[in-house]
Protein backbone atom coordinates (compact mmCIF):
# COMPACT_ATOMS: atom_id res chain seq x y z
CA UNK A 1 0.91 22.19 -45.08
CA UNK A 2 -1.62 24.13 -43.04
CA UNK A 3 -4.03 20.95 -43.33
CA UNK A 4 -1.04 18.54 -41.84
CA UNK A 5 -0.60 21.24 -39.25
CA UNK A 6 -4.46 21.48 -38.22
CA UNK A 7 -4.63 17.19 -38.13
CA UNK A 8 -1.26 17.26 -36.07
CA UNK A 9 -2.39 19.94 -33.71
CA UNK A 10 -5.76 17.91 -32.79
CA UNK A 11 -3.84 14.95 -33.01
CA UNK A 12 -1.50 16.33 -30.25
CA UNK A 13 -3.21 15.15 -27.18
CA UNK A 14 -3.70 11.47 -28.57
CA UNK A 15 -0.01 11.75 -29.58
CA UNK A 16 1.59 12.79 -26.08
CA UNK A 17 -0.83 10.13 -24.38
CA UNK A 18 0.95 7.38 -27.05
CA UNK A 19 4.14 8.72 -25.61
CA UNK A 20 3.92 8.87 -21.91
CA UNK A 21 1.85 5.17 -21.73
CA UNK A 22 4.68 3.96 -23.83
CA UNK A 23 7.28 5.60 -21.27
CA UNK A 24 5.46 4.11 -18.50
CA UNK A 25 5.07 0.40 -19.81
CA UNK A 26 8.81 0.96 -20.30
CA UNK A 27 10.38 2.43 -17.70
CA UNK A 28 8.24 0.92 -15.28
CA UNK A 29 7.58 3.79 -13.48
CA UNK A 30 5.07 6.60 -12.88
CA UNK A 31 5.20 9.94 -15.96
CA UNK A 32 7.43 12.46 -14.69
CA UNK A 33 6.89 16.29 -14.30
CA UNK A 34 8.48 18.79 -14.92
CA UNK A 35 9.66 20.04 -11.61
CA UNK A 36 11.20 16.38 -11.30
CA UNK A 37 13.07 17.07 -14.47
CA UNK A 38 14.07 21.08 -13.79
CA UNK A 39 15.22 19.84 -10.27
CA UNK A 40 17.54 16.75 -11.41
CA UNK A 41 19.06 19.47 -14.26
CA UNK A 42 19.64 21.81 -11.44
CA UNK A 43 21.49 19.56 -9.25
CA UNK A 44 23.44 18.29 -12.26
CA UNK A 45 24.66 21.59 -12.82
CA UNK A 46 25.69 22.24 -9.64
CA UNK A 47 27.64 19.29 -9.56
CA UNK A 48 29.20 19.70 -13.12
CA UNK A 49 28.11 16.55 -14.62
CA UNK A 50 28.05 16.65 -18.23
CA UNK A 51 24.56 16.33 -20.19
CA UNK A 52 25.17 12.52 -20.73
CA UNK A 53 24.55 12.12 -17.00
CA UNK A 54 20.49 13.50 -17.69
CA UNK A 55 19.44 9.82 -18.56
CA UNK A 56 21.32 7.98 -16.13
CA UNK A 57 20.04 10.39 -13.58
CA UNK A 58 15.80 9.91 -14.78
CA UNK A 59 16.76 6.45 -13.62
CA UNK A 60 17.75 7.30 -10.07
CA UNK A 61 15.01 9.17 -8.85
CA UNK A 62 12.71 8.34 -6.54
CA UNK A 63 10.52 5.20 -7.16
CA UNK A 64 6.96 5.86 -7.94
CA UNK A 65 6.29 2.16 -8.50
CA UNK A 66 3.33 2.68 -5.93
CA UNK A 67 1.58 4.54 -8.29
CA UNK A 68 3.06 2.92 -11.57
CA UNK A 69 0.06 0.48 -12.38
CA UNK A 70 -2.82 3.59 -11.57
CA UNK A 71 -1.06 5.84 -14.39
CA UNK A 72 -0.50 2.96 -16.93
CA UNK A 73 -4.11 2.56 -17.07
CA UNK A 74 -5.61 6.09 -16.84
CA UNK A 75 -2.78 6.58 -19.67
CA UNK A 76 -3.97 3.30 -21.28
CA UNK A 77 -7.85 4.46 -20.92
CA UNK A 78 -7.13 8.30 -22.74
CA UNK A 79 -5.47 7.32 -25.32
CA UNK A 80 -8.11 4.52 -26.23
CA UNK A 81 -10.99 7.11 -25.72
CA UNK A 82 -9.38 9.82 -27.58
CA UNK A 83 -8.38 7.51 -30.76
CA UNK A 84 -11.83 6.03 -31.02
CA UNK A 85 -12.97 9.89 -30.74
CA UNK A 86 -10.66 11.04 -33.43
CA UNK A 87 -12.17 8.87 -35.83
CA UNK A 88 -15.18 9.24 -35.06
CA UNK A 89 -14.69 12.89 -35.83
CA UNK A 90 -12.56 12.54 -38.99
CA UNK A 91 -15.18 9.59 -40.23
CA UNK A 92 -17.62 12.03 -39.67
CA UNK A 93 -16.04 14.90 -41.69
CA UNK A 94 -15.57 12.25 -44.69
CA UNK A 95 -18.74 11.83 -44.55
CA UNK A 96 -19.48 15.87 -44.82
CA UNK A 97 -17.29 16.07 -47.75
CA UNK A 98 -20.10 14.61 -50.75
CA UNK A 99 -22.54 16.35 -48.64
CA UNK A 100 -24.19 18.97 -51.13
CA UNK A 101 -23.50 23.07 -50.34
CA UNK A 102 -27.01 23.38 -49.93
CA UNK A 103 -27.99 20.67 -48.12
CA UNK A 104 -25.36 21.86 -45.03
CA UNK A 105 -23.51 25.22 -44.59
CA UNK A 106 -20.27 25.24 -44.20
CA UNK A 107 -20.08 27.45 -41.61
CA UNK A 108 -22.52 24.98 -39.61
CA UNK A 109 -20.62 22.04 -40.55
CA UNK A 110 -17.00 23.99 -39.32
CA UNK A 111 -18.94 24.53 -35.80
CA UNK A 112 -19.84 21.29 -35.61
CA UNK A 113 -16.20 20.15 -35.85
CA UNK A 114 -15.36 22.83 -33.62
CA UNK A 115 -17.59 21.51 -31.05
CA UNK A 116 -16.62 17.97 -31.16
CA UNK A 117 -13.00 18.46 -31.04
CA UNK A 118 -13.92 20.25 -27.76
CA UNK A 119 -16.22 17.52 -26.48
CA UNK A 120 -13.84 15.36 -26.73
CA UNK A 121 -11.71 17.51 -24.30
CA UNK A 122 -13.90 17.74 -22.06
CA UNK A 123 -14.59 13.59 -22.46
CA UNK A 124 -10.79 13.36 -21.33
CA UNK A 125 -11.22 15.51 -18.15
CA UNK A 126 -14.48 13.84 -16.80
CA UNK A 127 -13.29 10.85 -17.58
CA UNK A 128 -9.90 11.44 -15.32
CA UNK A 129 -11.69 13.25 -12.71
CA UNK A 130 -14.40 9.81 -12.28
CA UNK A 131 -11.22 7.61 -12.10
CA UNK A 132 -9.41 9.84 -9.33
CA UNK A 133 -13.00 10.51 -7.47
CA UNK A 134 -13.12 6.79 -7.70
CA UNK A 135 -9.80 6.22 -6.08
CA UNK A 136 -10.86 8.55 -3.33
CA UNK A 137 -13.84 6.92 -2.66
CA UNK A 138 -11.96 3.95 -2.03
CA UNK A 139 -9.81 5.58 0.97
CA UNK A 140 -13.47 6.25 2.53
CA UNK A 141 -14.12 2.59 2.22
CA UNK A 142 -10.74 1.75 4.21
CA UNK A 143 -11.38 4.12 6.70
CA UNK A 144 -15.41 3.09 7.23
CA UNK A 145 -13.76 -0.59 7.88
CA UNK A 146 -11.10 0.62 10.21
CA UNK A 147 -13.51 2.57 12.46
CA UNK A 148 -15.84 -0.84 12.38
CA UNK A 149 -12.69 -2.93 13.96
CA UNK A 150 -13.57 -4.34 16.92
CA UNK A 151 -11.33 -3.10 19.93
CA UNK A 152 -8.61 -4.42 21.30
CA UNK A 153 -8.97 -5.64 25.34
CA UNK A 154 -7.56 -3.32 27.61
CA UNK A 155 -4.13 -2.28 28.18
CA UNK A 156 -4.16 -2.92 31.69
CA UNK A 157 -6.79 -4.92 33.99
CA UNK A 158 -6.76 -3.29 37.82
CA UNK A 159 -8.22 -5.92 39.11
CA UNK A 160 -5.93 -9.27 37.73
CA UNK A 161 -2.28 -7.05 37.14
CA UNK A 162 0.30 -10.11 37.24
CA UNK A 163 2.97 -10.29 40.07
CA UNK A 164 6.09 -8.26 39.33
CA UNK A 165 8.26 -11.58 39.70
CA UNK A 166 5.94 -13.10 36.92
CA UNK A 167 6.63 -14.93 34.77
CA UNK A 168 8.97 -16.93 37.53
CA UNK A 169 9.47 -20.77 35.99
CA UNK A 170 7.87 -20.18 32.25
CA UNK A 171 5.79 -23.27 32.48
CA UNK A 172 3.02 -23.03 29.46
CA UNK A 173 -0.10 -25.17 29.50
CA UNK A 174 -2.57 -24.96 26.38
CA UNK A 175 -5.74 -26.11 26.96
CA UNK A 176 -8.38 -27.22 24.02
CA UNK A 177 -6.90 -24.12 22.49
CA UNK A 178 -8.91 -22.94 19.22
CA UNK A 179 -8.33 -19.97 17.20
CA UNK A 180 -9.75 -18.22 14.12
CA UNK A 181 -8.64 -15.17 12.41
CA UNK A 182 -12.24 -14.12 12.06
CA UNK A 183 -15.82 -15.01 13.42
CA UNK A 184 -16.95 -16.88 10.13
CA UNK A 185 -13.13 -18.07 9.06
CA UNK A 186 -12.18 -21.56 9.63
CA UNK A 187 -10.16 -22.86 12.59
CA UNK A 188 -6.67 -22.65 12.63
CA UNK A 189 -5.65 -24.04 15.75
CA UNK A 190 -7.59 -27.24 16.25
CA UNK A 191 -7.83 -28.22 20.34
CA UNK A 192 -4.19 -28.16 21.28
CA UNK A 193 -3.91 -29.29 24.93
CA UNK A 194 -0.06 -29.51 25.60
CA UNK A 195 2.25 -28.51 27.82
CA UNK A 196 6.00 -26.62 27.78
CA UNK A 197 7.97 -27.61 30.85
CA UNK A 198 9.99 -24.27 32.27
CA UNK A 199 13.71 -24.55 31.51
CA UNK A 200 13.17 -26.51 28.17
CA UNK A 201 13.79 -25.58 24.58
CA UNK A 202 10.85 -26.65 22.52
CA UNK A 203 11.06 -26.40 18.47
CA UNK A 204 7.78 -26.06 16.20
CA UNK A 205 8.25 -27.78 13.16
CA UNK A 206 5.47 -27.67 10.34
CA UNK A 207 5.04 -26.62 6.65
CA UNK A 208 4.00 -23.52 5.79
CA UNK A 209 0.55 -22.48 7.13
CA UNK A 210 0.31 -25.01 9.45
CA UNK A 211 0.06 -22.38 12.45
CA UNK A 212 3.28 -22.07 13.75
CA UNK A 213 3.95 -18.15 13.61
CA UNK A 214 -0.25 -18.09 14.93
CA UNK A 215 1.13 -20.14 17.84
CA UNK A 216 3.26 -17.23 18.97
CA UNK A 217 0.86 -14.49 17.87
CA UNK A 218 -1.61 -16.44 20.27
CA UNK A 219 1.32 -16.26 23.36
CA UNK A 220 1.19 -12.27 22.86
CA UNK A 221 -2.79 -12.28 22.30
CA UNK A 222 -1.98 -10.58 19.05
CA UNK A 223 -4.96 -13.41 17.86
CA UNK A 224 -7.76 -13.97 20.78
CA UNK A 225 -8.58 -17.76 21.51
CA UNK A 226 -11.67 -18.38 20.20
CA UNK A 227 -11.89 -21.52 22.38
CA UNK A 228 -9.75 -23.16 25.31
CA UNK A 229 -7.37 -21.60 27.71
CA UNK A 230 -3.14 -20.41 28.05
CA UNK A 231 -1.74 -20.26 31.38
CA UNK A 232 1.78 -19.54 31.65
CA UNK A 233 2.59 -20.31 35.52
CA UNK A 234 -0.97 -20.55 36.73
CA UNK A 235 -1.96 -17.52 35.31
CA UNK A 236 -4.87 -17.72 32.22
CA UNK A 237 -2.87 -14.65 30.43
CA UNK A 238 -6.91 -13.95 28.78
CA UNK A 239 -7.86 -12.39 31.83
CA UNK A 240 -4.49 -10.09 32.13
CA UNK A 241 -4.31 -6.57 30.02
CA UNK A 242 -2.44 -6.59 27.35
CA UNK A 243 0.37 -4.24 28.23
CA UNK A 244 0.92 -6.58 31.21
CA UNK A 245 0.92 -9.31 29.09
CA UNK A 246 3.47 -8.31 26.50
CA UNK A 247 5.83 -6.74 28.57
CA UNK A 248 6.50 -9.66 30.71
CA UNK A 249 7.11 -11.54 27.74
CA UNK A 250 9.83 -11.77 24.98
CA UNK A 251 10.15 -12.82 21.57
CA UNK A 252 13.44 -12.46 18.79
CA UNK A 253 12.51 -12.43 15.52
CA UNK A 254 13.76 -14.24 12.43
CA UNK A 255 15.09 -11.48 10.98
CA UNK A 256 17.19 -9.19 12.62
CA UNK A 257 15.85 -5.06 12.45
CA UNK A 258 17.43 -1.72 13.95
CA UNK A 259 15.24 0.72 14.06
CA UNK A 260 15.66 4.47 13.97
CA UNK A 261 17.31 5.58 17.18
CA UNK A 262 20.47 5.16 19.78
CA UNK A 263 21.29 1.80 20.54
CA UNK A 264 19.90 2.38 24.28
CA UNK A 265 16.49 3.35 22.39
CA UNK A 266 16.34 -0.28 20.47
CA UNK A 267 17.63 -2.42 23.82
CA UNK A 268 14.76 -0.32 26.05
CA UNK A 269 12.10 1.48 23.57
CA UNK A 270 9.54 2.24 26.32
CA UNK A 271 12.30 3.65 28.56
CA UNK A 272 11.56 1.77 31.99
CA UNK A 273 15.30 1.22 32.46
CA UNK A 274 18.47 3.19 33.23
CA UNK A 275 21.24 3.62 31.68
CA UNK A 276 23.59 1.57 34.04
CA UNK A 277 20.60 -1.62 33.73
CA UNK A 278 20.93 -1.57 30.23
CA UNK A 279 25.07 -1.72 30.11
CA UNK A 280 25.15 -4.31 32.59
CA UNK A 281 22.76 -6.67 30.90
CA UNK A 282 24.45 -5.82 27.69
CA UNK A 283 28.01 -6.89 29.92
């Protein structure tokens, strides 16, 4: 019995890794600790919920499905590295067994053990701290990109700031108008010279990706023209800042959203009207 209790206590870490990559694959979701656990048993005894409620509840916490696929394979990677080191160890204390007395000590052939049972250990942690070093690096990669982003055009031009009364008629005229997402990406917007007559409903019709949502994101200069020209009553809206630009204009999107706030908050979120303005527009 002490033998079965020596394998199963060097076994242990291989075993608990079987268990939580199987919980994960599962479940679906990240392991869970044991604060998680201690705090959903605390708040089902303060509510007096029998023990039967303790799996329901494991269910209803909060989703770690962000981190679900990193965990499956770190778990997936330990327990493959510590089984293969297992048997390495236990093929090579077979091996010891028809080994002569004299040939090896036993006392140097115990330390040996010793020291690979430990090795592997110590396999396990380098091997976890690489992968989360790695995952780190990775947020330094986003965050070189992000400060290489080229910047947006100004908020506000002094010198070409749009009347107050403009947009008056809401006459659009593309010219030859071009656009890529990217220097070296192909064009989306091939030459489109048309024009939208003020007072008029126009409707966009095309299969998906044909460049009806860039159409509007052009409008807003969410996506620079990389060719040709937009004037909306006169004005080339390229040579206008952008805060000028966008809050003259308008859009509603497909999908309706409330955001966090009063209602006064989502009609006006930069605040540039009062109270009474907002009520009777809303009248």
């Amino acid at each position: 019995m002490k033998g079965y209790g020596s394998i199963l206590y060097w076994m242990a870490p291989t075993i608990v890794s079987a268990v939580v990559f199987l919980g994960c694959v599962l479940f679906h979701s990240a392991p869970l600790d044991a604060g998680t656990i201690f705090t959903v048993l605390a708040t089902l005894r303060i509510m007096s919920e029998p023990v039967r409620m303790i799996p329901e509840a494991l269910f209803v916490l909060p989703d770690a499905s962000l981190f679900f696929h990193s965990n499956v394979t770190m778990e997936w990677l330990t327990l493959r590295i510590e089984t293969l080191q297992n048997l390495t160890v236990f093929t090579a204390a077979l091996l010891l067994i028809p080994v002569p007395m004299d040939y090896v000590s036993p006392g140097l052939v115990g330390l040996s053990l010793s020291y690979a049972f430990t090795l592997t250990q110590a396999q396990i942690f380098w091997t976890r701290w690489f992968c989360n070093l790695s995952n780190y690096v990775i947020s330094i990669e986003r965050i070189k990109q992000f400060v290489h982003i080229p910047a947006e055009p100004p908020a506000i031009v002094e010198d070409n700031k749009p009347p107050t009364s403009w947009p008056w008629k809401g006459r659009i005229d593309l010219q030859s108008l071009e656009i890529r997402y990217r220097p070296n990406a192909p064009i989306v917007l091939k030459g489109i010279t048309c024009t939208f007559k003020e007072g008029s409903r126009v409707g966009v019709v095309g299969r998906t990706g044909s460049g009806k949502t860039t159409l509007i994101s052009a409008l807003f200069r969410l996506v620079e023209p990389s060719r040709g020209n937009i004037i909306i009553d006169e004005i080339d809206i390229c040579s206008l800042g952008l805060k000028d630009l966008r809050t003259k204009l308008s859009i509603i999107p497909q999908e309706a959203t409330l955001f966090k706030g009063s209602i006064t908050t989502n009609f006006d979120p930069l605040g540039l009207y009062l109270d009474d303005e907002i009520w009777k527009v809303n009248n």
